[in-house]
Every structure is written in C-alpha cells, then in structure tokens.
Protein backbone atom coordinates (compact mmCIF):
# COMPACT_ATOMS: atom_id res chain seq x y z
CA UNK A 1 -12.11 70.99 -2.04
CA UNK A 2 -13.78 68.01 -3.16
CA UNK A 3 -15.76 67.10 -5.79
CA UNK A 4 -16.77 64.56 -8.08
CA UNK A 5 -17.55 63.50 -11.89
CA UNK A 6 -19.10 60.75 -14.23
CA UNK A 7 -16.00 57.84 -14.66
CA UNK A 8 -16.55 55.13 -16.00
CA UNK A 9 -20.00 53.95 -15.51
CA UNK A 10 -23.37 55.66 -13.66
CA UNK A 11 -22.05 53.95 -10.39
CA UNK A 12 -18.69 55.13 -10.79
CA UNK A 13 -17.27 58.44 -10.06
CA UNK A 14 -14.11 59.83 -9.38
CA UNK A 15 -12.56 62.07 -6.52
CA UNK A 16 -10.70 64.94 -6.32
CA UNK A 17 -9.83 66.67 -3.01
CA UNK A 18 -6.74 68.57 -1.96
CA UNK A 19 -3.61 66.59 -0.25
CA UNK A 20 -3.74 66.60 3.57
CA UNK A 21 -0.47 65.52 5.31
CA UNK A 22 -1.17 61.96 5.22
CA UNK A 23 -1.36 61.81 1.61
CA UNK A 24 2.34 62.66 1.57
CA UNK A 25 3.78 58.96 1.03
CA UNK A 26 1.14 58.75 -1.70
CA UNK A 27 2.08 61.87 -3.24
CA UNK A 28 5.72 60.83 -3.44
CA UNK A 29 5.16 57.00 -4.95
CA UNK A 30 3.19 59.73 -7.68
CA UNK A 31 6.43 61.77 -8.01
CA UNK A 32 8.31 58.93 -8.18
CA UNK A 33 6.39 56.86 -10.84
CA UNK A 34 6.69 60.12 -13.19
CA UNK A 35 9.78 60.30 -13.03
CA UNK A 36 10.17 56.94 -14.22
CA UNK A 37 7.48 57.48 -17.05
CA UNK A 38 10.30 60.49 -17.82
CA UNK A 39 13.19 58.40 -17.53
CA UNK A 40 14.63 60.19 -14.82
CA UNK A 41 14.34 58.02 -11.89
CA UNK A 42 17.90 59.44 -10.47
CA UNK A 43 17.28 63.02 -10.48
CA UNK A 44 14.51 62.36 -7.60
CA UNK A 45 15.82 63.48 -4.04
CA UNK A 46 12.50 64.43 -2.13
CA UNK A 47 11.72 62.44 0.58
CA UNK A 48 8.04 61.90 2.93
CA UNK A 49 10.13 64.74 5.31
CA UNK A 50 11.26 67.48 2.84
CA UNK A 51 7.53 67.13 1.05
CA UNK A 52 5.69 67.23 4.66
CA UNK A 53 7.90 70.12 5.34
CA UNK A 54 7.40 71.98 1.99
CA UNK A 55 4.20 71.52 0.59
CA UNK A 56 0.40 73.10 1.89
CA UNK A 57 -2.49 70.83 2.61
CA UNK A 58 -5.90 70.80 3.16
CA UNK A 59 -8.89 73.00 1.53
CA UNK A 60 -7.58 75.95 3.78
CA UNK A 61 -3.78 75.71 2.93
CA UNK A 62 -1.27 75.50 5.53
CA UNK A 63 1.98 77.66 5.06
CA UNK A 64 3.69 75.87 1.87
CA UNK A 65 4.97 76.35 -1.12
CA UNK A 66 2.76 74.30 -3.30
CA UNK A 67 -0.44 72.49 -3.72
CA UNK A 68 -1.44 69.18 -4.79
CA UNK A 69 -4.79 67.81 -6.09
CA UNK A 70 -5.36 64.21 -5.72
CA UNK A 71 -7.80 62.64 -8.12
CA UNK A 72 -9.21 58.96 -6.98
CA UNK A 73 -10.95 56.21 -8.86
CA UNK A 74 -13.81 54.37 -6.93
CA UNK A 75 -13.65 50.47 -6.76
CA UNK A 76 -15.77 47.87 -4.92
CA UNK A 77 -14.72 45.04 -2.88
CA UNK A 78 -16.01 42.67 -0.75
CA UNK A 79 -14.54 43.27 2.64
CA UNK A 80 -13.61 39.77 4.45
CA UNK A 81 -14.09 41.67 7.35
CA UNK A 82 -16.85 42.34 7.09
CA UNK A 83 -19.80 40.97 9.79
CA UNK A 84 -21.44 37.30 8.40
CA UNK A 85 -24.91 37.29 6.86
CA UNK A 86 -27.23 36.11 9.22
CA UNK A 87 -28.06 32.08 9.28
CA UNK A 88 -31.09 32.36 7.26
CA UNK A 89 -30.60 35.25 4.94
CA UNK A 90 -27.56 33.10 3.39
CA UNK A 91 -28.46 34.51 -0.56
CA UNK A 92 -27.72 37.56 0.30
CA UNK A 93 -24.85 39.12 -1.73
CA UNK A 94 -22.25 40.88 0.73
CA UNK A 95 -21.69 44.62 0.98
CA UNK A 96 -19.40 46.30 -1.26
CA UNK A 97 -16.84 48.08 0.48
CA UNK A 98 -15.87 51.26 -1.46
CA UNK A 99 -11.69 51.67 -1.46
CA UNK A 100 -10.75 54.86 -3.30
CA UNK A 101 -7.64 53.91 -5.24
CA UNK A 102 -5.50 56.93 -6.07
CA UNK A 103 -5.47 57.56 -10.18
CA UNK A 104 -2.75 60.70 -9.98
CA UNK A 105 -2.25 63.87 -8.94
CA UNK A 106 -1.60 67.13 -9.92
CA UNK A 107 0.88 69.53 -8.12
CA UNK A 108 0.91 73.36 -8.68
CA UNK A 109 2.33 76.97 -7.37
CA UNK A 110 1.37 80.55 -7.82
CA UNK A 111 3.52 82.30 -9.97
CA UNK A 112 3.09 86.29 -11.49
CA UNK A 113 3.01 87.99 -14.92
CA UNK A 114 4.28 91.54 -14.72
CA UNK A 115 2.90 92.37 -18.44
CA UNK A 116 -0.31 91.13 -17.07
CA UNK A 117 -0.46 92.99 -13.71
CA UNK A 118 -1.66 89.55 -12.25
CA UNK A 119 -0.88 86.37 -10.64
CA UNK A 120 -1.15 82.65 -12.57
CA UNK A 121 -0.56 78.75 -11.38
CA UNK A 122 2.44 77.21 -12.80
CA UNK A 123 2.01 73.32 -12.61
CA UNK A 124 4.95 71.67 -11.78
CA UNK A 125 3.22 67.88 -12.30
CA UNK A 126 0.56 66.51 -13.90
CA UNK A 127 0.75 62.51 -13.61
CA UNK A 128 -1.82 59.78 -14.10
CA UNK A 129 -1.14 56.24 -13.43
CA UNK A 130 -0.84 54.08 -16.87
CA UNK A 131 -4.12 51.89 -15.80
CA UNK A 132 -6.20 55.19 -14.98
CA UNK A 133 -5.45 56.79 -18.68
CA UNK A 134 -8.36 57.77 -20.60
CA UNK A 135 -10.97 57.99 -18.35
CA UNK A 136 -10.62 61.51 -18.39
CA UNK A 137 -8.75 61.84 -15.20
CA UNK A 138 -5.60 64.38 -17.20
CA UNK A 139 -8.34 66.46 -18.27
CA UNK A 140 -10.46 66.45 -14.62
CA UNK A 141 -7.32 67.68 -13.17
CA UNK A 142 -6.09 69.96 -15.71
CA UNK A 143 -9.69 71.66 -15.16
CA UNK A 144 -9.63 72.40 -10.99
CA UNK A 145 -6.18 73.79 -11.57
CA UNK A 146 -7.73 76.12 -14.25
CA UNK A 147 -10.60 76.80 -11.94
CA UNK A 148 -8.30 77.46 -8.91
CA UNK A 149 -6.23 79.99 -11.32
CA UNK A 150 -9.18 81.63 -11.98
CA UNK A 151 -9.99 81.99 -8.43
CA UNK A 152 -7.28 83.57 -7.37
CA UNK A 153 -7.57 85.94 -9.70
CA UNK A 154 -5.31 84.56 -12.19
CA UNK A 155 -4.42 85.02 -15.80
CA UNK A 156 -2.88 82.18 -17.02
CA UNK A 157 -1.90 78.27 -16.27
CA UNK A 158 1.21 77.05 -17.31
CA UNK A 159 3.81 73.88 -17.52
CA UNK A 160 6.28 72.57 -19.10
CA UNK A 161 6.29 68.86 -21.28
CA UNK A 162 8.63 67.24 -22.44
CA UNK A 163 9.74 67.10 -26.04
CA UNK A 164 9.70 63.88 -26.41
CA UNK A 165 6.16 63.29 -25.01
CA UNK A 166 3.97 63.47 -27.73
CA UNK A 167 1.03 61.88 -26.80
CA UNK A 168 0.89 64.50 -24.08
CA UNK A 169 1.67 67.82 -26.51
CA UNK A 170 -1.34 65.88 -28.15
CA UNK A 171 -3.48 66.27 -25.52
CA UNK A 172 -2.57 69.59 -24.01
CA UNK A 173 -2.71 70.79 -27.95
CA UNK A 174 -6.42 69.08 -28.02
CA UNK A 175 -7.48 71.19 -24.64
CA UNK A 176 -6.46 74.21 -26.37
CA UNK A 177 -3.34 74.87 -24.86
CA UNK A 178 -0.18 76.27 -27.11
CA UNK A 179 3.69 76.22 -27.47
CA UNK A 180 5.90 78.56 -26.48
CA UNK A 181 8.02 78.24 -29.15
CA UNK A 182 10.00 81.59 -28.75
CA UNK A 183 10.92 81.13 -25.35
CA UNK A 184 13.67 78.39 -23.69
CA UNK A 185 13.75 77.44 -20.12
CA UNK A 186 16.30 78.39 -17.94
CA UNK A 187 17.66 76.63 -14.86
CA UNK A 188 20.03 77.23 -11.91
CA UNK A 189 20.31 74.69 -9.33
CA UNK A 190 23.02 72.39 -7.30
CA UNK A 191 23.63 69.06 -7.84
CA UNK A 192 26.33 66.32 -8.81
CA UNK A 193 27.61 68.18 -11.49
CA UNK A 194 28.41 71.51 -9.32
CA UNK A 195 26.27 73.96 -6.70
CA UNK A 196 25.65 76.69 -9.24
CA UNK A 197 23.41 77.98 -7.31
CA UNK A 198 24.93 78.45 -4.17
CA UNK A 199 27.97 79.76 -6.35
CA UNK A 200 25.98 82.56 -7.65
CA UNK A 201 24.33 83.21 -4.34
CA UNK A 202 27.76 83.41 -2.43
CA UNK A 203 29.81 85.09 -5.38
CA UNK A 204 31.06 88.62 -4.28
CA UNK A 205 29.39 87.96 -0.27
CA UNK A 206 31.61 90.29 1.99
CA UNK A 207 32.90 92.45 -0.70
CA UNK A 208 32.55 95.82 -1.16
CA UNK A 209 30.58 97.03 -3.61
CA UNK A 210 28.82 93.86 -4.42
C-alpha cells in the first residue's frame, strides 16, 4: 500500500507504504529507539535476522507473523552529484533531490474476539521519531491500521501504553480510544530471570495422563 497526505506545507507530503525486506535495519533502529523512549533499552534481543525471518513484507504479505507500516517525511536536498548547470545558464538554481527520511513506523498482528465472532489487529508498536511529532504522523498511522482492521473484516484495534506515558493516553484518549480498566495483562515468556515458558510447555511431557 502506499499513500500519501498534507504534512507540513502544500509541497510537503508524507509516505506510508508497507515494509519490504530491505526496510528491516530501518525497522529495527525504530524498535530500538522505542525502547529507549520506554526505558527499556535491555529487554531488546531482535536482531536484522530474527525480524527478516519473522515478519511479512510487501503490499501482498509474505508468510509472517506481523506487519509493519512505515510512514516517511519528504525533504529536499541539493544533490552534489548531481550533473553541472550548463556554462551559460549559471543562475539557475539546482534540482532538489527528494530523500524520504523515515518519521516511524507502526507494527501490527491479527488477533480474534470469540464474543465477537471476528478477527481484530493488535498493534504491538506505534513509534514516531521525537523531531517528526506533531505533524500528525501518530494519527496517519493509527488510521491505515484502523483501515486495514476494517478490511479484514475486523472488529476492533487494540494496544497496550504504558502507564507512565501520558502524553500518549492523551492522545489515544483524544482519537477516541478507551481504557481497559477491568482487565490486566498477562505474560509468559523466557528470559534472564527463568524460561517460564518453556517450563510450562515441557511440564508433564512423557507422562501419562498429561
């Protein structure tokens, strides 16, 4: 997909497409800049490999397990490679060069309600780069995930934020989005502080009656 909006100015409009393969360095710098922004810079273990490996790309998805949407903020330069003016046209004013810079991203999976008797998008990440912020970029992104739930058929978007991060529960309040109040998150995984996971998995393997 790709498809553009007003930014900044008339001249200026911003880009978002879905990640092909090549994208994957970008998209983990991105990963790795939120988790800074969420003070967990340690807990980040993905590498180019397991993210080429893992994730879908392209408009027409490859076999994955998630999705990301890349949003990208036009600039101009003035390319020094570019070829010299001719001798007697010397006033004229070089070619821009358009370089897309990337703003953020947002990364998402399918996910299914059971009271609702349909699928939904969970986003795992939503991150804009501090110089990018309000421009509109959270919101542009926010709104092709929304249109991609709704494409598949789906009743609902969610995520998770931080309690902390107010200025974000601000904006996802503003969009019209609410708390879940009643519910807490629950998580089993493996990592330096034991392989729960792989406990549960392998608890009771090879007996009978398990």
């Amino acid at each position: 997909m790709v498809s553009s909006s007003p930014g900044l100015s008339k001249s200026t409009k911003s880009i978002v497409r879905f990640a092909e393969e090549e994208d994957v360095p970008i998209i983990l710098a991105l990963i790795q800049e939120l988790a800074a922004y969420e003070k967990a810079s340690s807990s980040v273990v993905a590498t180019v490999d397991s993210l080429r490996s893992t994730l879908s790309f392209g408009a027409n998805p490859t076999p994955g397990y998630a999705r990301t949407l890349l949003i990208f903020h036009p600039r101009s330069s003035h390319s020094s490679t570019s070829p010299a003016p001719p001798a007697d046209s010397s006033s004229t004013p070089p070619v821009p060069v358009v370089s897309d810079e990337c703003a953020g991203f947002a990364l998402y999976f399918t996910n299914y309600s059971t009271w609702r008797g349909a699928p939904g998008i969970y986003l795992e990440d939503l991150f804009v780069r501090p110089q990018y912020r309000r421009l509109g970029y959270g919101k542009r992104l926010l709104r092709e995930v929304a249109q991609e739930t709704l494409k598949i058929g789906g009743k609902r978007l969610e995520w998770s934020v931080l309690k902390w991060n107010q200025p974000s529960i601000d904006f996802y309040e503003g969009i019209g989005a609410k708390k879940l109040d009643e519910w807490w998150g629950m998580r089993l995984d493996d990592d330096e502080q034991g392989d729960r996971l792989t406990k549960l998995a392998q608890a009771g393997v090879g007996v009978e009656g398990e």
